[in-house]
PDB file of N, CA and C in Angstrom:
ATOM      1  N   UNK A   1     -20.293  10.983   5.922  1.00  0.00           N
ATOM      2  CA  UNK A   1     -18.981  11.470   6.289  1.00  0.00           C
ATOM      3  C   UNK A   1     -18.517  12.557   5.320  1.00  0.00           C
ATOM      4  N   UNK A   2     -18.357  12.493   4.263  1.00  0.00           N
ATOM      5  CA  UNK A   2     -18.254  13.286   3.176  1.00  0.00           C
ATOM      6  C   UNK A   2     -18.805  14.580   3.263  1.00  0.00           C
ATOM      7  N   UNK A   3     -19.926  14.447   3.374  1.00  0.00           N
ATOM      8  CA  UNK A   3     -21.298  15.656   3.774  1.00  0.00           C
ATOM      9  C   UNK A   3     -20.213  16.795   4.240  1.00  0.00           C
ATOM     10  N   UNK A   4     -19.858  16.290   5.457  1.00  0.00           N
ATOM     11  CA  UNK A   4     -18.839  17.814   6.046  1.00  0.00           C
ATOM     12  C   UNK A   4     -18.085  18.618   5.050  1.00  0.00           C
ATOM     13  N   UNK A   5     -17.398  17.435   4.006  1.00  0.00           N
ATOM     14  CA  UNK A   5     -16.830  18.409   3.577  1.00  0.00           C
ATOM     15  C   UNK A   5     -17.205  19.680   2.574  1.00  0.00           C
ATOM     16  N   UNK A   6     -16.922  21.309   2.899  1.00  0.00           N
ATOM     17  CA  UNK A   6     -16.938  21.837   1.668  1.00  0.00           C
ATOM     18  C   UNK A   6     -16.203  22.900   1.005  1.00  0.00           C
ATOM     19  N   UNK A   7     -16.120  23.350   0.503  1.00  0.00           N
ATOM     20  CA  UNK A   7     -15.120  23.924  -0.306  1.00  0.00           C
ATOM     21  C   UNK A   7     -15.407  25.420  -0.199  1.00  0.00           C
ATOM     22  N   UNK A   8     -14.276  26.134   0.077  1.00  0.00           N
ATOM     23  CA  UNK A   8     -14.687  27.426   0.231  1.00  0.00           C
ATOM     24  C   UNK A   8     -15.128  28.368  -1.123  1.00  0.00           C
ATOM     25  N   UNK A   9     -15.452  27.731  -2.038  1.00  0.00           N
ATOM     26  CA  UNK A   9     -15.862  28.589  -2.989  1.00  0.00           C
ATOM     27  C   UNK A   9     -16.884  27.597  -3.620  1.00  0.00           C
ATOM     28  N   UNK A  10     -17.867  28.248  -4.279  1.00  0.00           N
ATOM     29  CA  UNK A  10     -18.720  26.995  -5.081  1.00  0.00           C
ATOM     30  C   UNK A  10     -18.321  27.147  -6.335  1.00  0.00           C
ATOM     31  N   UNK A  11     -17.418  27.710  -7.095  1.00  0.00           N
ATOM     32  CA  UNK A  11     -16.835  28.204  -8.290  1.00  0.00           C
ATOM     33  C   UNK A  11     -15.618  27.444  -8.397  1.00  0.00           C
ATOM     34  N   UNK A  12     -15.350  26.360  -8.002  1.00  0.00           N
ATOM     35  CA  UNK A  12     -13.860  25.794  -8.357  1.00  0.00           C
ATOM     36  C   UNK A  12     -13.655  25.123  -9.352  1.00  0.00           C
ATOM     37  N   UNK A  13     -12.406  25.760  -9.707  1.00  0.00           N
ATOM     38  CA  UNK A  13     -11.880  25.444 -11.183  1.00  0.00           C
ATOM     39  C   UNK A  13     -11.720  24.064 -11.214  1.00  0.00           C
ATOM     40  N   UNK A  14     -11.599  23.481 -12.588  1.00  0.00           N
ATOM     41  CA  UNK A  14     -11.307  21.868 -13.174  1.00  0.00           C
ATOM     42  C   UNK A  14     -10.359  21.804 -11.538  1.00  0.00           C
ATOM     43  N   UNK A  15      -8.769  22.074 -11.595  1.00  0.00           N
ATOM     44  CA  UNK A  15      -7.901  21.501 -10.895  1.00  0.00           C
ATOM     45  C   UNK A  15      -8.335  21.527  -9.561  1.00  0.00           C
ATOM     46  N   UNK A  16      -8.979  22.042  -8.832  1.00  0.00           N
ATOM     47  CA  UNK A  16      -9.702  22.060  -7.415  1.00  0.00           C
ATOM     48  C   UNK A  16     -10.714  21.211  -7.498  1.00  0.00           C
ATOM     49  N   UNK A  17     -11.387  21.176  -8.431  1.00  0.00           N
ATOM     50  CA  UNK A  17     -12.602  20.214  -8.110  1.00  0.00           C
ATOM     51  C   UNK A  17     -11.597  18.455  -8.420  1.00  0.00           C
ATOM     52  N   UNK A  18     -10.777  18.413  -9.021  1.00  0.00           N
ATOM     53  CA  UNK A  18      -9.752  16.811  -9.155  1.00  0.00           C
ATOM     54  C   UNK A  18      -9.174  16.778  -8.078  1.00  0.00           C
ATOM     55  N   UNK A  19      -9.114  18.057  -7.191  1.00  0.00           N
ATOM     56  CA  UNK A  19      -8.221  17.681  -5.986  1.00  0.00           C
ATOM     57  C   UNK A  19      -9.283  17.407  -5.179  1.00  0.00           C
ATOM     58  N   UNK A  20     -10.225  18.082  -4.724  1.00  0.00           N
ATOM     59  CA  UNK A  20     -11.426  17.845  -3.799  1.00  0.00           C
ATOM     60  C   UNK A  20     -12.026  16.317  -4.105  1.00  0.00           C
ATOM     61  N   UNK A  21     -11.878  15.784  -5.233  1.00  0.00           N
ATOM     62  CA  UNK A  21     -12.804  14.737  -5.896  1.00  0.00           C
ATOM     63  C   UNK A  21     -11.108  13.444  -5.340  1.00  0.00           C
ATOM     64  N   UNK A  22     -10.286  13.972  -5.268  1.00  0.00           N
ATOM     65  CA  UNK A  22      -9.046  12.827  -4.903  1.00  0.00           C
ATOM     66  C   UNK A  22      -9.345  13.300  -2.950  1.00  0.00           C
ATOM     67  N   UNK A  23      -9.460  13.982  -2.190  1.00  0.00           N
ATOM     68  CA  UNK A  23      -9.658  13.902  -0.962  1.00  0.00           C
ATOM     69  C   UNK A  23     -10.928  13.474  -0.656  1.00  0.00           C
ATOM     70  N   UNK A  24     -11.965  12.877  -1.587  1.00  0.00           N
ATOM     71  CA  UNK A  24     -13.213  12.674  -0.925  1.00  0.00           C
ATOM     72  C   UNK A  24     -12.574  11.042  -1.382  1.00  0.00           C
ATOM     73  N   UNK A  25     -12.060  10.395  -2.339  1.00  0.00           N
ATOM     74  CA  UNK A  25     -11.643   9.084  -2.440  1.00  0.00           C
ATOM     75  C   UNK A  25     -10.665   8.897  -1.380  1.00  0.00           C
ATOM     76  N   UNK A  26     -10.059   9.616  -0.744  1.00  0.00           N
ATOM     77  CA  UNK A  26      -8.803   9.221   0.241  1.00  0.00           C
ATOM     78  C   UNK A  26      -9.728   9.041   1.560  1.00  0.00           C
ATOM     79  N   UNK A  27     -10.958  10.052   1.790  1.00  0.00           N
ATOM     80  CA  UNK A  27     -11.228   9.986   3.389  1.00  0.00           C
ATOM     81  C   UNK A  27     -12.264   8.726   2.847  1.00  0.00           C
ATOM     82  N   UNK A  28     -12.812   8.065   1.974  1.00  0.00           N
ATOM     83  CA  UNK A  28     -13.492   7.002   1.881  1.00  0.00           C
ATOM     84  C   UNK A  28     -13.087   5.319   2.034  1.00  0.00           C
ATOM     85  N   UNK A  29     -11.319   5.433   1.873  1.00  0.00           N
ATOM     86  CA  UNK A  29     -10.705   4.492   1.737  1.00  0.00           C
ATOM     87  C   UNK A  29     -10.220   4.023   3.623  1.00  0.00           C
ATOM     88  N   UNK A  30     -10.289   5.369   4.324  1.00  0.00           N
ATOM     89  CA  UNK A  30      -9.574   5.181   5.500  1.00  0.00           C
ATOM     90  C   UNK A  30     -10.266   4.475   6.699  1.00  0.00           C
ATOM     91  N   UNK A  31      -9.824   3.494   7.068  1.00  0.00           N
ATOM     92  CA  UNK A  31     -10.225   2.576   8.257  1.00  0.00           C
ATOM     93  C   UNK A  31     -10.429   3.655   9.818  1.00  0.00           C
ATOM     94  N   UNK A  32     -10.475   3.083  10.700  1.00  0.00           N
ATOM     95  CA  UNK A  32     -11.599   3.847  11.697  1.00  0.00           C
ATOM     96  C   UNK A  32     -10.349   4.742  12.148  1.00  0.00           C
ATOM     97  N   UNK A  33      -9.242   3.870  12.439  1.00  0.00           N
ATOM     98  CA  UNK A  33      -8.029   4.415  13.068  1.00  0.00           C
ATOM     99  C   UNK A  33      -7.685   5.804  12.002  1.00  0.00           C
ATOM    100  N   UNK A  34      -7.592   5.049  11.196  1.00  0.00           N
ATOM    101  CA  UNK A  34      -6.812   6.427  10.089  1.00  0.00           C
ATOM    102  C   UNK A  34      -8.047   7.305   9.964  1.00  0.00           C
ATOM    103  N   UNK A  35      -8.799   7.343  10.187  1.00  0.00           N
ATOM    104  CA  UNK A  35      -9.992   8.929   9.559  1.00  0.00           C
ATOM    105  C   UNK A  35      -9.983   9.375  11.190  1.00  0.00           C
ATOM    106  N   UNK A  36      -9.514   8.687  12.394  1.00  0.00           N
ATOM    107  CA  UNK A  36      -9.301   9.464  13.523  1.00  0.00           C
ATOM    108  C   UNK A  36      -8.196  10.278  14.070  1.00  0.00           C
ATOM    109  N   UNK A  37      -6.871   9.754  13.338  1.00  0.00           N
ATOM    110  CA  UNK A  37      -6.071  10.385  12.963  1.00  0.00           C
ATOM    111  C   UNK A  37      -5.781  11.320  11.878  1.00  0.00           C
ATOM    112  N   UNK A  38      -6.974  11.832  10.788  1.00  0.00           N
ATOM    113  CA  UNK A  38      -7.134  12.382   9.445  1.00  0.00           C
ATOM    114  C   UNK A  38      -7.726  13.925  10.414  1.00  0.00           C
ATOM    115  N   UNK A  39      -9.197  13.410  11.239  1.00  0.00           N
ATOM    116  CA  UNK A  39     -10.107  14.001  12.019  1.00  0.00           C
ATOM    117  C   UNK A  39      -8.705  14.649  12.752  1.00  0.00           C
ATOM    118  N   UNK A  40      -8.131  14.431  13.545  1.00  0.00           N
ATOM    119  CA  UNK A  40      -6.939  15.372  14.879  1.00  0.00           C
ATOM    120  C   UNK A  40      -6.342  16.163  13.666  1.00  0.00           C
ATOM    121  N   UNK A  41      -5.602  15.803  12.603  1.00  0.00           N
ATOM    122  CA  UNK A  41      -4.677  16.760  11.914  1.00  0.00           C
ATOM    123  C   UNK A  41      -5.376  17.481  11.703  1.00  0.00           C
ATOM    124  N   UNK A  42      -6.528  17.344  11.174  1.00  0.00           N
ATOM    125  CA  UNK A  42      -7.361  18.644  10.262  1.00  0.00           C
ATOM    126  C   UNK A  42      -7.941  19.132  11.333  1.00  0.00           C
ATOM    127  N   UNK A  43      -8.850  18.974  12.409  1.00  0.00           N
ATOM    128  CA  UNK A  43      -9.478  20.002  13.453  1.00  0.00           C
ATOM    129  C   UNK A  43      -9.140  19.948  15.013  1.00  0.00           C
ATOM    130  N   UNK A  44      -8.030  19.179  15.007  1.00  0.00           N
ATOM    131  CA  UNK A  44      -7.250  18.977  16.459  1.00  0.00           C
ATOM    132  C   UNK A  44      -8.356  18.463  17.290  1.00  0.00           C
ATOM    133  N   UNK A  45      -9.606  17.710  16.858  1.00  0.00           N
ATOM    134  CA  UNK A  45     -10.388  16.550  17.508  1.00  0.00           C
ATOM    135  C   UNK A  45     -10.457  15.303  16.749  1.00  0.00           C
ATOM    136  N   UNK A  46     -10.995  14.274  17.689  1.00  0.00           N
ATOM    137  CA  UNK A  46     -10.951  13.017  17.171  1.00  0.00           C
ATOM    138  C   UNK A  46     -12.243  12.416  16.424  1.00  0.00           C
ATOM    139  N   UNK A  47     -13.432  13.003  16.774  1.00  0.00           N
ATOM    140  CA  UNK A  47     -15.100  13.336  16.640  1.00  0.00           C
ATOM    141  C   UNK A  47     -14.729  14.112  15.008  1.00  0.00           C
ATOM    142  N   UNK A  48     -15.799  13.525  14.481  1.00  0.00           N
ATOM    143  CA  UNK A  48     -16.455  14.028  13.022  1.00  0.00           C
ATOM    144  C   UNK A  48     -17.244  15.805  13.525  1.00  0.00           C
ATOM    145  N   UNK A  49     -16.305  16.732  12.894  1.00  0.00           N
ATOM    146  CA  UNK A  49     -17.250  17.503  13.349  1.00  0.00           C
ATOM    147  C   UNK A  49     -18.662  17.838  12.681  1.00  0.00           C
ATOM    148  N   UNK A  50     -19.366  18.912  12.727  1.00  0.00           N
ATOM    149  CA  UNK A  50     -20.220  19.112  11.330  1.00  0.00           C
ATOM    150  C   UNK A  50     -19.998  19.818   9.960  1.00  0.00           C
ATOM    151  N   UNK A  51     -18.707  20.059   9.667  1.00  0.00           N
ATOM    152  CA  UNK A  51     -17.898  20.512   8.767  1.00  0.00           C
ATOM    153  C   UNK A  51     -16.822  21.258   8.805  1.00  0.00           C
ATOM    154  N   UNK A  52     -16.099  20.706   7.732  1.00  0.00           N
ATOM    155  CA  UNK A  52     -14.354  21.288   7.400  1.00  0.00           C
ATOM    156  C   UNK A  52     -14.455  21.900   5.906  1.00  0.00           C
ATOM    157  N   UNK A  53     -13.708  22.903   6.109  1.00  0.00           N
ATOM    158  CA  UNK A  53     -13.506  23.838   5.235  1.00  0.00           C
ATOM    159  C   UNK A  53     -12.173  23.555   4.039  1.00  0.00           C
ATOM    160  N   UNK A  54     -12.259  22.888   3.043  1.00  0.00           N
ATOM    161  CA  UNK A  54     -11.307  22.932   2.063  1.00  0.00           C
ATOM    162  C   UNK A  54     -10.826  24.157   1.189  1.00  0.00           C
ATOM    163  N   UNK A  55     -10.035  24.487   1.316  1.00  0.00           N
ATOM    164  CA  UNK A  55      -9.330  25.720   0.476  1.00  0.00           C
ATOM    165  C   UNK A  55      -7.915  25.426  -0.266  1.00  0.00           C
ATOM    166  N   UNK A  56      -7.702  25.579  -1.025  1.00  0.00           N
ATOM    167  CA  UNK A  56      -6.877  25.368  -2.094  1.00  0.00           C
ATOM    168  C   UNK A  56      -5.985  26.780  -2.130  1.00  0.00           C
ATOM    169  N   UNK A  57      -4.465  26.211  -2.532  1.00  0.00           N
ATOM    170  CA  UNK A  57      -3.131  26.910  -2.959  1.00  0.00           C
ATOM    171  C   UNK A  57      -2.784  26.806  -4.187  1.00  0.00           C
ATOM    172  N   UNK A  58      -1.452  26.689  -4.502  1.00  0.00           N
ATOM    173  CA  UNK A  58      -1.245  26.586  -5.660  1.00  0.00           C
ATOM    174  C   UNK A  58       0.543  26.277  -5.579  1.00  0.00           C
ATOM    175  N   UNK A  59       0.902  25.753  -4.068  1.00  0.00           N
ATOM    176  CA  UNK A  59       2.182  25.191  -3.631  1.00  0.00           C
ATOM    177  C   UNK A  59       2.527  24.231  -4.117  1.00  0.00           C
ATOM    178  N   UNK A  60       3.947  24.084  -4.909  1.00  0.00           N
ATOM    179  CA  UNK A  60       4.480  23.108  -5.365  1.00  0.00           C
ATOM    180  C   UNK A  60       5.590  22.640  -5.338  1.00  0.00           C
ATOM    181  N   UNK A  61       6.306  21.517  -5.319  1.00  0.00           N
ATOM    182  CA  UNK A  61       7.572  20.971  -5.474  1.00  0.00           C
ATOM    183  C   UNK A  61       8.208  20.525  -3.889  1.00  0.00           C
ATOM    184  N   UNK A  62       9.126  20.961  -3.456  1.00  0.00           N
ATOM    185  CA  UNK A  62       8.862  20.546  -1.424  1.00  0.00           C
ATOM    186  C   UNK A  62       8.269  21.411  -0.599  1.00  0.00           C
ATOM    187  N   UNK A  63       7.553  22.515  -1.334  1.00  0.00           N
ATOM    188  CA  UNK A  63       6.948  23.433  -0.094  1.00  0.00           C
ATOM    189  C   UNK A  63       5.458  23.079  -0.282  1.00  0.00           C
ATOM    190  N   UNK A  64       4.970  21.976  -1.430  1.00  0.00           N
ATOM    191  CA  UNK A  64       3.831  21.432  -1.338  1.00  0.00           C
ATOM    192  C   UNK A  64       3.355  20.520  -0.281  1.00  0.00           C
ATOM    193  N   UNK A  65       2.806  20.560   0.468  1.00  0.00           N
ATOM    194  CA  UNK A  65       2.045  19.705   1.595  1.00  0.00           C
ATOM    195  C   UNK A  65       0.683  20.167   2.371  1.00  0.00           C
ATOM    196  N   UNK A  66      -0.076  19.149   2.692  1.00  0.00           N
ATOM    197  CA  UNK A  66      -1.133  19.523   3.562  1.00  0.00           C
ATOM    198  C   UNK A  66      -1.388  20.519   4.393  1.00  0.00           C
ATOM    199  N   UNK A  67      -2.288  21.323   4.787  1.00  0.00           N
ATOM    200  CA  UNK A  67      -1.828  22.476   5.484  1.00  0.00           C
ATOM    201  C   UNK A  67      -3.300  22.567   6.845  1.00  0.00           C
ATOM    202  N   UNK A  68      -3.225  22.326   8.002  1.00  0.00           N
ATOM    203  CA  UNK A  68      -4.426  22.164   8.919  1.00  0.00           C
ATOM    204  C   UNK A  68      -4.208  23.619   9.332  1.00  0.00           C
ATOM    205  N   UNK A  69      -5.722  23.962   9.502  1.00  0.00           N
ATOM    206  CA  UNK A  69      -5.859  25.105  10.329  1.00  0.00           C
ATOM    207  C   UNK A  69      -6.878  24.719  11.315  1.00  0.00           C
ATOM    208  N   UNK A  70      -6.497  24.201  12.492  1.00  0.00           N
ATOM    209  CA  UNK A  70      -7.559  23.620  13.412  1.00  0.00           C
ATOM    210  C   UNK A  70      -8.191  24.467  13.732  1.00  0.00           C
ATOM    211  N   UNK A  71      -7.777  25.657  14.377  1.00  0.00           N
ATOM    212  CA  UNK A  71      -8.855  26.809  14.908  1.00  0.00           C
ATOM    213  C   UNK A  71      -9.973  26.937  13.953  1.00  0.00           C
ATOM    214  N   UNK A  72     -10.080  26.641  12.563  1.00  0.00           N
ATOM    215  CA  UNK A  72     -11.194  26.876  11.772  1.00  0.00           C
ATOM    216  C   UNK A  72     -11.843  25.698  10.973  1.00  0.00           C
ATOM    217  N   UNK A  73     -11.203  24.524  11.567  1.00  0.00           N
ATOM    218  CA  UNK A  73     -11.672  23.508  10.920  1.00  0.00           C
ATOM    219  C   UNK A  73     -11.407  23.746   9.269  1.00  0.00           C
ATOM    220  N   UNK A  74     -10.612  23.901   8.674  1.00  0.00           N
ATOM    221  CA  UNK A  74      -9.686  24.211   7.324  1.00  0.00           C
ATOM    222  C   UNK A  74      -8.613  23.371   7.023  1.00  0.00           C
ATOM    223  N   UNK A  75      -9.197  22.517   5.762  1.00  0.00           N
ATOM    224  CA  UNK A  75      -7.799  21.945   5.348  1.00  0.00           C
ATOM    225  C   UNK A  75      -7.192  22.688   4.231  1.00  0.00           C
ATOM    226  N   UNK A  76      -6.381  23.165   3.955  1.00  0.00           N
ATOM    227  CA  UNK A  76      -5.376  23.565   2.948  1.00  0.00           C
ATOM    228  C   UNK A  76      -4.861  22.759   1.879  1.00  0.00           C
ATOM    229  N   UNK A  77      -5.042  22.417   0.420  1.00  0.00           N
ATOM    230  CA  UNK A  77      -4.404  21.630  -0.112  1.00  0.00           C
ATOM    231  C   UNK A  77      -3.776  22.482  -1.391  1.00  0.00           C
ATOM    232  N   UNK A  78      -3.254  21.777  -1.918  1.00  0.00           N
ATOM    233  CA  UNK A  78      -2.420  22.207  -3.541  1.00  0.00           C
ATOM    234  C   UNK A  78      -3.364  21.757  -4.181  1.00  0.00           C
ATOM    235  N   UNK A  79      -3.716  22.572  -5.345  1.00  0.00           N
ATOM    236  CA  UNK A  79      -4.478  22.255  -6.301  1.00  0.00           C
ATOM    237  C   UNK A  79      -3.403  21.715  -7.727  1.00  0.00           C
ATOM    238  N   UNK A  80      -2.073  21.452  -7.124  1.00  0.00           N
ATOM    239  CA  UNK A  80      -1.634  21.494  -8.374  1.00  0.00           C
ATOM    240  C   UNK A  80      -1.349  19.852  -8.279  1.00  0.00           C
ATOM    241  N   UNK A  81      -2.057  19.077  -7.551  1.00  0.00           N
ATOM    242  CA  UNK A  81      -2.297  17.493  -7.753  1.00  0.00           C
ATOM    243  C   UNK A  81      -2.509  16.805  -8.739  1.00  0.00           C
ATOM    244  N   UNK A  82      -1.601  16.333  -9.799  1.00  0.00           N
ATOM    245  CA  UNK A  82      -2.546  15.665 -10.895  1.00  0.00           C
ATOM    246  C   UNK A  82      -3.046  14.258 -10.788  1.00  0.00           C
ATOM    247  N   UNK A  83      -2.875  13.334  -9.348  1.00  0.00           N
ATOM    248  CA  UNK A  83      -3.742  12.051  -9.279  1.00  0.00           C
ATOM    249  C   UNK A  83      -3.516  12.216  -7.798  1.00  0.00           C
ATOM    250  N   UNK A  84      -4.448  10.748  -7.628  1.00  0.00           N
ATOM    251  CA  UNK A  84      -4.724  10.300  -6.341  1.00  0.00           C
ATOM    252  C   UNK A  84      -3.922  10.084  -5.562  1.00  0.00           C
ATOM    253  N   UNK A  85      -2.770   9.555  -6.264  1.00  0.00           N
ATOM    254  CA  UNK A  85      -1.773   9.067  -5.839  1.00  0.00           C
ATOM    255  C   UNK A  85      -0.807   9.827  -4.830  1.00  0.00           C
ATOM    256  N   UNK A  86      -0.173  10.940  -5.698  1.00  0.00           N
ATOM    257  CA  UNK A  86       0.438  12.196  -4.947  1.00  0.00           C
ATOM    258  C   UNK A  86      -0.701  12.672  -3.548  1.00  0.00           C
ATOM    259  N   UNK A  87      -1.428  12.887  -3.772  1.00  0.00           N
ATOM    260  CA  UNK A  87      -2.366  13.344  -2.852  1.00  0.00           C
ATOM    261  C   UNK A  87      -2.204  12.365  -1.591  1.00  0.00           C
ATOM    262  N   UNK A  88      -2.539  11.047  -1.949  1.00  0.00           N
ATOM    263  CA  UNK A  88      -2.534   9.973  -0.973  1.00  0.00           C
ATOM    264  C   UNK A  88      -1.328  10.262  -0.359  1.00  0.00           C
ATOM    265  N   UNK A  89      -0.298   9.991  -0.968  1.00  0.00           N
ATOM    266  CA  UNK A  89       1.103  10.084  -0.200  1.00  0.00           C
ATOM    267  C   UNK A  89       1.097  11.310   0.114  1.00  0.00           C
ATOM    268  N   UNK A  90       1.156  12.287   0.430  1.00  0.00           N
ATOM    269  CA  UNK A  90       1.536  13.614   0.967  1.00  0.00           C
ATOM    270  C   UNK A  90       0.450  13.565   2.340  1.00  0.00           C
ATOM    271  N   UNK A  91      -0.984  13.319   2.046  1.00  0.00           N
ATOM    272  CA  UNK A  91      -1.445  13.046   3.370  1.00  0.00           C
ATOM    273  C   UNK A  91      -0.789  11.960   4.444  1.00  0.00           C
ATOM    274  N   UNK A  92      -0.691  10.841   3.754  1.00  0.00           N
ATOM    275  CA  UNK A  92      -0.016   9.224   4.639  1.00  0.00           C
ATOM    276  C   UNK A  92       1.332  10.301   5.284  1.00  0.00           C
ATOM    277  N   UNK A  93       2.217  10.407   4.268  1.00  0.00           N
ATOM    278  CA  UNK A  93       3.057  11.411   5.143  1.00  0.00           C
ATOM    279  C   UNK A  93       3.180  12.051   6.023  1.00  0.00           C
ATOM    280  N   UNK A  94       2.351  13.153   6.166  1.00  0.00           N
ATOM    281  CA  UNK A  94       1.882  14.349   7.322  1.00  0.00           C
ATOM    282  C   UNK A  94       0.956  13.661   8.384  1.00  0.00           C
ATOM    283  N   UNK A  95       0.862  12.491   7.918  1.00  0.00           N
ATOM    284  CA  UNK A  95      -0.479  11.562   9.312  1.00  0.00           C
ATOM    285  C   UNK A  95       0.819  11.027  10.013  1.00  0.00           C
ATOM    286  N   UNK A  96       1.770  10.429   9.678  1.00  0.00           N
ATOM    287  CA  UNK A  96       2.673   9.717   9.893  1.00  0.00           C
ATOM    288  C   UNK A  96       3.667  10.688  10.725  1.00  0.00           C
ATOM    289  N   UNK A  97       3.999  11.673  10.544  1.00  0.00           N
ATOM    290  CA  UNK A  97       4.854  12.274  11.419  1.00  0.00           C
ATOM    291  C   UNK A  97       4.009  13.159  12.558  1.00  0.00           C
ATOM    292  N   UNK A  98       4.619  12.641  14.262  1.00  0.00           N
ATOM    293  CA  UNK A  98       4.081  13.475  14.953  1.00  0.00           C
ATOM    294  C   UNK A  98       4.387  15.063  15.226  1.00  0.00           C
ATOM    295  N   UNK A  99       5.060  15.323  14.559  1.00  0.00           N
ATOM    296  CA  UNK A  99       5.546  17.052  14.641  1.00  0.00           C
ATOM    297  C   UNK A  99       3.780  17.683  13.794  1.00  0.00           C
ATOM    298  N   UNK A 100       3.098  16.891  12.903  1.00  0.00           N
ATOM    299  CA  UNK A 100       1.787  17.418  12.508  1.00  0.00           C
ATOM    300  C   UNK A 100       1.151  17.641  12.777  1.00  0.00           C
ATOM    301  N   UNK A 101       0.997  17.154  14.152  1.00  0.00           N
ATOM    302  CA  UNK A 101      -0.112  17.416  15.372  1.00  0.00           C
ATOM    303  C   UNK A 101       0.310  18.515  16.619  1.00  0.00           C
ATOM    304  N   UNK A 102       1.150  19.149  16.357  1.00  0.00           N
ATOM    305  CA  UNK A 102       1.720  20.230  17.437  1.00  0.00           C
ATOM    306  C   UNK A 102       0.520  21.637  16.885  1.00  0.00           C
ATOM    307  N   UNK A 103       0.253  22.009  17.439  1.00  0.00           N
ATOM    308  CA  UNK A 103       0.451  23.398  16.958  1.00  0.00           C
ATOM    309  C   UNK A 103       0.761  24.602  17.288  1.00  0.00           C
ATOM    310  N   UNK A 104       1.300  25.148  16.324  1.00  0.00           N
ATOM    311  CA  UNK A 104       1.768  26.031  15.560  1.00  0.00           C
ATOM    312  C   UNK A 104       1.372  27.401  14.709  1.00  0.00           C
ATOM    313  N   UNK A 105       2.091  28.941  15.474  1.00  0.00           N
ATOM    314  CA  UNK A 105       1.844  29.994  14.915  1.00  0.00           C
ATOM    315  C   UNK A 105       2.743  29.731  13.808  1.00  0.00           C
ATOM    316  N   UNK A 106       3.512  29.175  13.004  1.00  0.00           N
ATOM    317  CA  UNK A 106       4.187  29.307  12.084  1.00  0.00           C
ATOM    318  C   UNK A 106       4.110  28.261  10.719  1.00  0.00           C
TER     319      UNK A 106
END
């Protein structure tokens, strides 16, 4: 499962590789339901595809959150995560509200 994921650069700094290394512990923890609902936010299917594209920001404070780009199979995250924890909750969050699954030119 993991396999898919990879990172758009092979050069990522300490704080990208702690954030990538906290989203490979979050999609390992998630039961069938939740990584099928993880799978729709991030590529607007329910199927494992054969890879998603992680790319990193540097958004913080309330304009920090998950960011899907389904057309490219791209998740968007903040690299400015310092544990699992934050990470966990900001995803549980954005899984949890259905306005996350619309999409959206904006």
């Amino acid at each position: 499962m993991l396999a898919v994921l990879t990172p758009d650069d092979d050069n990522l700094r300490q704080d990208q590789q702690n954030v990538l290394y906290f989203l490979q512990h979050y999609m390992r923890q998630l039961d069938q339901d939740e990584l099928t609902r993880f799978l729709q936010f991030v590529t607007g299917a329910s199927v494992m595809p054969d890879r998603f594209v992680v790319t990193f920001n540097a958004l913080s404070g309330e304009l920090r959150h998950p960011i899907a780009h389904k057309c490219s199979n791209t998740l968007e995250l903040s690299c400015t995560h310092t544990c699992y924890q934050e990470l966990k909750r900001e995803l549980n969050l954005v899984l949890q509200k259905p306005l996350s699954f619309l999409m959206s030119m904006f």
